[in-house]
Protein backbone atom coordinates (compact mmCIF):
# COMPACT_ATOMS: atom_id res chain seq x y z
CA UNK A 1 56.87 82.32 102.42
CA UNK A 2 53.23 83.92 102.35
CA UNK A 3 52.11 85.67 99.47
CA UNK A 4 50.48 89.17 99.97
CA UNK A 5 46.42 89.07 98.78
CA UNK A 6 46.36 92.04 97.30
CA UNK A 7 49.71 92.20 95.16
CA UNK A 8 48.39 88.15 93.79
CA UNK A 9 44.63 89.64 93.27
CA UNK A 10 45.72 92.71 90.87
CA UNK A 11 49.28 91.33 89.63
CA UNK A 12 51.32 93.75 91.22
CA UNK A 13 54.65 94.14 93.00
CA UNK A 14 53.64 96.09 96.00
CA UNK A 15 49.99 96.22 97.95
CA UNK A 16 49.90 99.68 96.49
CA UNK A 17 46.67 101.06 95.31
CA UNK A 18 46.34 104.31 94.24
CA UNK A 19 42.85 106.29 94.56
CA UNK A 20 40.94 108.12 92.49
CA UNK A 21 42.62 111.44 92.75
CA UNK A 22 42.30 112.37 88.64
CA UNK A 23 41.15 111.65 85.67
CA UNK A 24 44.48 111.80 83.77
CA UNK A 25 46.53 109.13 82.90
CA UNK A 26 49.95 110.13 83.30
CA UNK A 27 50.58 109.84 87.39
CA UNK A 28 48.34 106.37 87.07
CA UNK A 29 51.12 105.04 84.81
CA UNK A 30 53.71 105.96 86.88
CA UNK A 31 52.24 104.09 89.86
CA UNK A 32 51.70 100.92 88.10
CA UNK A 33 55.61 101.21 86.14
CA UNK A 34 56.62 101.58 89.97
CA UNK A 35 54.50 98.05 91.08
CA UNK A 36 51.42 99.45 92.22
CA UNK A 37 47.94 99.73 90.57
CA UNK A 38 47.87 103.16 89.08
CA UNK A 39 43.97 104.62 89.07
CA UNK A 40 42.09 106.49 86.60
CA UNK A 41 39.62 108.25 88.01
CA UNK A 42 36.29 107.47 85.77
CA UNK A 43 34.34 111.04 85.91
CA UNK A 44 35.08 112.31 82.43
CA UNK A 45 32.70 111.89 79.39
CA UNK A 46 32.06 108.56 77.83
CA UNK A 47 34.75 109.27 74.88
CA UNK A 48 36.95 110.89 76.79
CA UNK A 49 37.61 107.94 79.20
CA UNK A 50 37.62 105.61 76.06
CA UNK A 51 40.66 107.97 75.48
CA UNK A 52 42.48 108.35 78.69
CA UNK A 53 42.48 104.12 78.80
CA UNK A 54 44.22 104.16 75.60
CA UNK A 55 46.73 106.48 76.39
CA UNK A 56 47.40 104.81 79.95
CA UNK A 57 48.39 101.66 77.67
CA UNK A 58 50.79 104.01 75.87
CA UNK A 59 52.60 105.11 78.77
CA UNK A 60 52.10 101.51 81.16
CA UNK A 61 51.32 97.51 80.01
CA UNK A 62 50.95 97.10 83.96
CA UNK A 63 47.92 96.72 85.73
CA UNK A 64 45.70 99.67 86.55
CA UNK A 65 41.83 100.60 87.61
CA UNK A 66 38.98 102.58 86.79
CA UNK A 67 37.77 104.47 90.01
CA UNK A 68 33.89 105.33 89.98
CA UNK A 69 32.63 107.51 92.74
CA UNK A 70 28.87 106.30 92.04
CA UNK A 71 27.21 109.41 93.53
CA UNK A 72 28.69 111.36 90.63
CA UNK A 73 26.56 111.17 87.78
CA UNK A 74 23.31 109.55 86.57
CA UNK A 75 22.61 105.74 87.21
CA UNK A 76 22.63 105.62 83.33
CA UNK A 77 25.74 107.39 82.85
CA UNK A 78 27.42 104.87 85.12
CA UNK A 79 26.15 101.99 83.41
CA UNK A 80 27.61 103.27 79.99
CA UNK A 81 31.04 104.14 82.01
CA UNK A 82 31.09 100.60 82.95
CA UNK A 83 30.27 98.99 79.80
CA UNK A 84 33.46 101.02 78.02
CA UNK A 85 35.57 99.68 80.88
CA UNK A 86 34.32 95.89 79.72
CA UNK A 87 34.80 96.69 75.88
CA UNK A 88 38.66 98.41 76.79
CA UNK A 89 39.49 95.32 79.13
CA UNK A 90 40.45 97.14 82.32
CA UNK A 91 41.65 94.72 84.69
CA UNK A 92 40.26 96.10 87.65
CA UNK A 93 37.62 98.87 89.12
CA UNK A 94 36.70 100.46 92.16
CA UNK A 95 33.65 101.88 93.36
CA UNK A 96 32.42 103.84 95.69
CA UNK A 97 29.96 106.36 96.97
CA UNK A 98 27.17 104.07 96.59
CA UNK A 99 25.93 100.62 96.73
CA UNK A 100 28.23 97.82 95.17
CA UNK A 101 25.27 96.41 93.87
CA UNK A 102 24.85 98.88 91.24
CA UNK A 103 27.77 97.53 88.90
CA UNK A 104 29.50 94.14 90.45
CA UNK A 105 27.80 91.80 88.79
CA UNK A 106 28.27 93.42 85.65
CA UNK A 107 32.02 93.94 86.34
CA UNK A 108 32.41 90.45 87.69
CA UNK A 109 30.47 88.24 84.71
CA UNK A 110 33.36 90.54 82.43
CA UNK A 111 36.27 88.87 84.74
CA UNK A 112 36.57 92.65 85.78
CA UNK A 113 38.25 92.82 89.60
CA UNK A 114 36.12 94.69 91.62
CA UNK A 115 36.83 96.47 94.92
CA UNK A 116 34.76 98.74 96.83
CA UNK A 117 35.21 101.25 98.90
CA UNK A 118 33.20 101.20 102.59
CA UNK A 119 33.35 103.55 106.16
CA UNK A 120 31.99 101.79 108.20
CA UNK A 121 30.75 97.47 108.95
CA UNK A 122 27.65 97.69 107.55
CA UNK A 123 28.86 99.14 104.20
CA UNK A 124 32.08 96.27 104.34
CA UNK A 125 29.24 93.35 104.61
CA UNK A 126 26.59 94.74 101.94
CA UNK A 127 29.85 94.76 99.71
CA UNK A 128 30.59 90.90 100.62
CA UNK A 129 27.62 90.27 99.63
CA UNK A 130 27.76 91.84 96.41
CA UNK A 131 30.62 89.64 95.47
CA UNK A 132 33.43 91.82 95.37
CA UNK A 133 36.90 90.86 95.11
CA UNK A 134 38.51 93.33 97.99
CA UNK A 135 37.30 96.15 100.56
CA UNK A 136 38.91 99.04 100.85
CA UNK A 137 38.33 100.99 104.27
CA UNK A 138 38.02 104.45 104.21
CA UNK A 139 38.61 105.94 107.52
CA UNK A 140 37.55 109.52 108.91
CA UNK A 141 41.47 110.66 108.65
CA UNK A 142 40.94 110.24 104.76
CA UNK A 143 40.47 112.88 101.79
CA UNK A 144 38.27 110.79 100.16
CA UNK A 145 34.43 108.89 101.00
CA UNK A 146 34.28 108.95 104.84
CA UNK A 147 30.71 107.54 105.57
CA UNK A 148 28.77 109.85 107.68
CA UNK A 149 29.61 107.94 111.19
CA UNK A 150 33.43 109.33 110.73
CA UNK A 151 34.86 105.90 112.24
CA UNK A 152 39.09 106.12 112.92
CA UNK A 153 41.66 104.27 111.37
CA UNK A 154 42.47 102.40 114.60
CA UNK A 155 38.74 100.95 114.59
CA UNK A 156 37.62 100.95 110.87
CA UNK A 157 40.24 98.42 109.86
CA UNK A 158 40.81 95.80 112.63
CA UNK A 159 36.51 95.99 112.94
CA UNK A 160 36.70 94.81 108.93
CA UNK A 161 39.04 92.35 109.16
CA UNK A 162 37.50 90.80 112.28
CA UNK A 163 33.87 90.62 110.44
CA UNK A 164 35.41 89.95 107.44
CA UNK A 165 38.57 88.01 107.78
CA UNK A 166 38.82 86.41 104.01
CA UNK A 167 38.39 89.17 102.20
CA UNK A 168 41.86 91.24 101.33
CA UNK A 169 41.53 94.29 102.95
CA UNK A 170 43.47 97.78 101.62
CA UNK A 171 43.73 100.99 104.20
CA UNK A 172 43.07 103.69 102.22
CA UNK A 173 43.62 107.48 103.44
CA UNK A 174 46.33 107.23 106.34
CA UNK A 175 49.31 106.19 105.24
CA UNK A 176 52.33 108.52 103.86
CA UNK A 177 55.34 106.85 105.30
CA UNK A 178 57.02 103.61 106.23
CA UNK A 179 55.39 103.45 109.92
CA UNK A 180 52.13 104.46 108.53
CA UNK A 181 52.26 101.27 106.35
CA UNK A 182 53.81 99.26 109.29
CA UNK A 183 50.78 100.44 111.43
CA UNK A 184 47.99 99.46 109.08
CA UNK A 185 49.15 95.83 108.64
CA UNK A 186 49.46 95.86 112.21
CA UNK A 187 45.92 96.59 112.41
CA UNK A 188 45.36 93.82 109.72
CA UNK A 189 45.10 95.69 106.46
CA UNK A 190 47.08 93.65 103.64
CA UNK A 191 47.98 97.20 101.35
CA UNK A 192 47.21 100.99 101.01
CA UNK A 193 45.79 102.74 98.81
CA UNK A 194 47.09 106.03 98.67
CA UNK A 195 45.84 109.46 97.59
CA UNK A 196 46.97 112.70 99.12
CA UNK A 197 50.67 111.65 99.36
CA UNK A 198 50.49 111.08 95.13
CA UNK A 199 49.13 114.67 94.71
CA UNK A 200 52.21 116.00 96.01
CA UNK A 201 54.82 114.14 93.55
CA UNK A 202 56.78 115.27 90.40
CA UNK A 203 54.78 112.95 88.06
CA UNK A 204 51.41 114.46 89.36
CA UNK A 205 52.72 118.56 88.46
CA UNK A 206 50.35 119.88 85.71
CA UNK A 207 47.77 117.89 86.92
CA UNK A 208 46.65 120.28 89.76
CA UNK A 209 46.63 124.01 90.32
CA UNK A 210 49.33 125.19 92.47
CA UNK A 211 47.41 125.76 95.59
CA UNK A 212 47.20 121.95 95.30
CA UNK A 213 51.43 121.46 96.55
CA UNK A 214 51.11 124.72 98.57
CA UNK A 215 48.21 123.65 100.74
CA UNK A 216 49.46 119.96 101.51
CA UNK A 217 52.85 121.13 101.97
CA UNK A 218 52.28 123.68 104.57
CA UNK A 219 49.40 122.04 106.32
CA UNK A 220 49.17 120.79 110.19
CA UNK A 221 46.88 118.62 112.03
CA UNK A 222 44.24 121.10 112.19
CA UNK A 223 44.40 122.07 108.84
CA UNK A 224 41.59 120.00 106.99
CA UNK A 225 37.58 119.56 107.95
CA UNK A 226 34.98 117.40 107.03
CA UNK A 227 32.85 118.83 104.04
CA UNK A 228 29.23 119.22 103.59
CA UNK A 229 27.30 116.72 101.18
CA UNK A 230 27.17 113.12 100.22
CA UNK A 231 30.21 112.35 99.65
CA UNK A 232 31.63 114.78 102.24
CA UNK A 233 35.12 114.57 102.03
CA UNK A 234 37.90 116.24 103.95
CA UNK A 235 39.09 119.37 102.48
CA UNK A 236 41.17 122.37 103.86
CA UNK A 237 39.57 125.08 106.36
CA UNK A 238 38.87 128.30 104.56
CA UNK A 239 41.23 130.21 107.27
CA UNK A 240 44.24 128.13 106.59
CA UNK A 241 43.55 128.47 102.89
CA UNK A 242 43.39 132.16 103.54
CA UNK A 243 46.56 132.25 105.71
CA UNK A 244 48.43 130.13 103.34
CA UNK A 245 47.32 131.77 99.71
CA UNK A 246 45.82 134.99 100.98
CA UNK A 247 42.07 133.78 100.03
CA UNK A 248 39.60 131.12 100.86
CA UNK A 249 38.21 130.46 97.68
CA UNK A 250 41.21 128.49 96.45
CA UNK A 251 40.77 125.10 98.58
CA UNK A 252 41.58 121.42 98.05
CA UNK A 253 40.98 118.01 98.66
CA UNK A 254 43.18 116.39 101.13
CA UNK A 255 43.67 114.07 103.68
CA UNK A 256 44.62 114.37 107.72
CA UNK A 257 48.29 112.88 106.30
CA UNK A 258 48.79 116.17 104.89
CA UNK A 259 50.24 117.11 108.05
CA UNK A 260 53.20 114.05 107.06
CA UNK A 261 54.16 115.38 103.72
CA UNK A 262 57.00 118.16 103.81
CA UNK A 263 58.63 118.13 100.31
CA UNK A 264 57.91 117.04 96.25
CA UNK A 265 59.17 113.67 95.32
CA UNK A 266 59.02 111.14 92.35
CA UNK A 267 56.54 108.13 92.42
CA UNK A 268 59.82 106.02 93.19
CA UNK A 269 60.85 107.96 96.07
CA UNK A 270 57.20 106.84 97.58
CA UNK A 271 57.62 103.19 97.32
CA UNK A 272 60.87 103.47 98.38
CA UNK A 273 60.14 105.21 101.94
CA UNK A 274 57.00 102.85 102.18
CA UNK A 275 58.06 99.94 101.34
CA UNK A 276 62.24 99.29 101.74
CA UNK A 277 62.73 99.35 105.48
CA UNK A 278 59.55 98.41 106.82
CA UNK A 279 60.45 95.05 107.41
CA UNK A 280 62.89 96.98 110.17
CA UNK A 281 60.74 99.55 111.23
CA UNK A 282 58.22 96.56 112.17
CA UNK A 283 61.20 94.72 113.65
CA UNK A 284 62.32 97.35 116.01
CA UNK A 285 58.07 97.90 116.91
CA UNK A 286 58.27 93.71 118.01
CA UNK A 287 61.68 94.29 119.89
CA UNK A 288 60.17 96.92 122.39
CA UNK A 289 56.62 94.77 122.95
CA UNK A 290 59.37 91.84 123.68
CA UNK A 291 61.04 94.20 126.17
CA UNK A 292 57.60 95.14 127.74
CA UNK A 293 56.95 91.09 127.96
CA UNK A 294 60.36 90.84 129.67
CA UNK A 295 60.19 93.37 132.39
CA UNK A 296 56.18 91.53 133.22
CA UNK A 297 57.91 88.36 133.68
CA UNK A 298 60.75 89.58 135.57
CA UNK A 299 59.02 92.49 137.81
């Protein structure tokens, strides 16, 4: 039986990863309790963060990650992040929003995991090359670091795991459901790592304004757009947060899987749709490219 790459790299259960969605420890904890690696998201002050590790222990003795978005704050301000995430003994990190030079061989020479986040080839093979552990590929569908060339899902993974073919590989920003996950390992992604679809749970209430839930819940297809800036990620249009909370000034951060997510659930109920079940749902996908093969050989 084959052993998933991400789930033996971090010591997990499932190829869950969770993203960087906030700085507070409590929805992190729940993911890794569940068998994924819950997140921190590493943008508060220096002491602060010391803090928020501690209390992630408190609540989890599972595996979890520092994210760092590298674009936000100073290079020195990074460095120091990094250094309390060496003296705390996080397991793992991930960066993005910059070049994975900037703290891999830090993290690394620590025995710190280290995956990075990339949009596009060129970003995937300047992060080989840094030595990290794992890619993550951030496609134009996501909520999070895009890239500026806004490359798909159905092109952004299958072009990293054909250039890059060793490396685990984690799908980050289109997957909410079972045949989302299904799709994405079809596509040759070994895990997710998931963002928009943990905003909306019960563990994650207090740790967003309400237009948060109301936004995702109600929105479409049409409902998010690409935002201006570095980082540029993909947030709701001002007229659907004006149709939907009666202004624009309240938006939000959220992926094109918005549109997927119809209801509140626990951190459970996530890996359970993802995760029991797909082993069927991929079944039945093989059955009717069998059936295709059949009617070729008999037309």
């Amino acid at each position: 039986m084959s052993k998933n790459p991400v789930c033996e790299l971090y010591g997990i259960r499932y190829p869950l990863v969770m993203g960087g969605i906030t700085p507070k420890p409590e929805l992190g904890a729940a993911v890794s309790n569940a068998g994924g690696l819950g997140c921190i998201e590493g943008i508060a002050p220096l002491d602060q963060m010391r803090e928020q590790i501690r209390r992630f222990r408190e609540l989890s003795d599972k595996p979890f990650s520092i994210n760092f978005p590298l674009a936000m704050g100073n290079p020195e301000q990074v460095q120091e992040r990094a250094k309390i995430v060496i003296e705390e003994k996080v397991p793992a990190v991930i960066t993005s929003a910059g070049s994975p030079k900037i703290l891999t061989g830090m993290l690394k020479e620590a025995g710190v995991i280290v995956a990075h986040v990339v949009a596009g080839i060129s970003h995937a093979r300047k992060a080989a090359a840094a030595g990290v552990d794992a890619l993550i590929a951030e496609p134009t569908e996501s909520g999070g670091y895009r890239g500026a060339n806004e490359i798909s899902m159905m092109v952004l993974i299958p072009a990293v795991r054909r250039t890059l073919p060793d490396l685990p590989l984690i799908a980050a920003g289109t997957v909410a459901d079972r045949a989302g996950l299904v799709a994405v390992m079809a596509l040759g992604a070994d895990g997710v790592q998931l963002g928009t679809r943990l905003v909306v749970t019960k563990e994650a209430e207090g740790s967003y304004g309400d237009h948060v839930n109301k936004l995702i819940l109600a929105a479409d297809d049409t409902s998010t757009m690409s935002a201006d800036g570095r980082i540029r990620p993909r947030i709701s249009k001002p007229e659907f947060a004006e149709a939907v909370l009666g202004t624009s000034s309240k938006r939000t951060q959220m992926g094109q899987v918005s549109a997927l997510i119809d209801k509140v659930v626990t951190v459970d109920e996530v890996f359970k749709e993802l995760f029991e079940g797909g082993e069927e749902h991929a079944q039945s996908v093989a059955d009717r490219l069998k059936q295709l093969t059949r009617v070729g050989q008999t037309a």
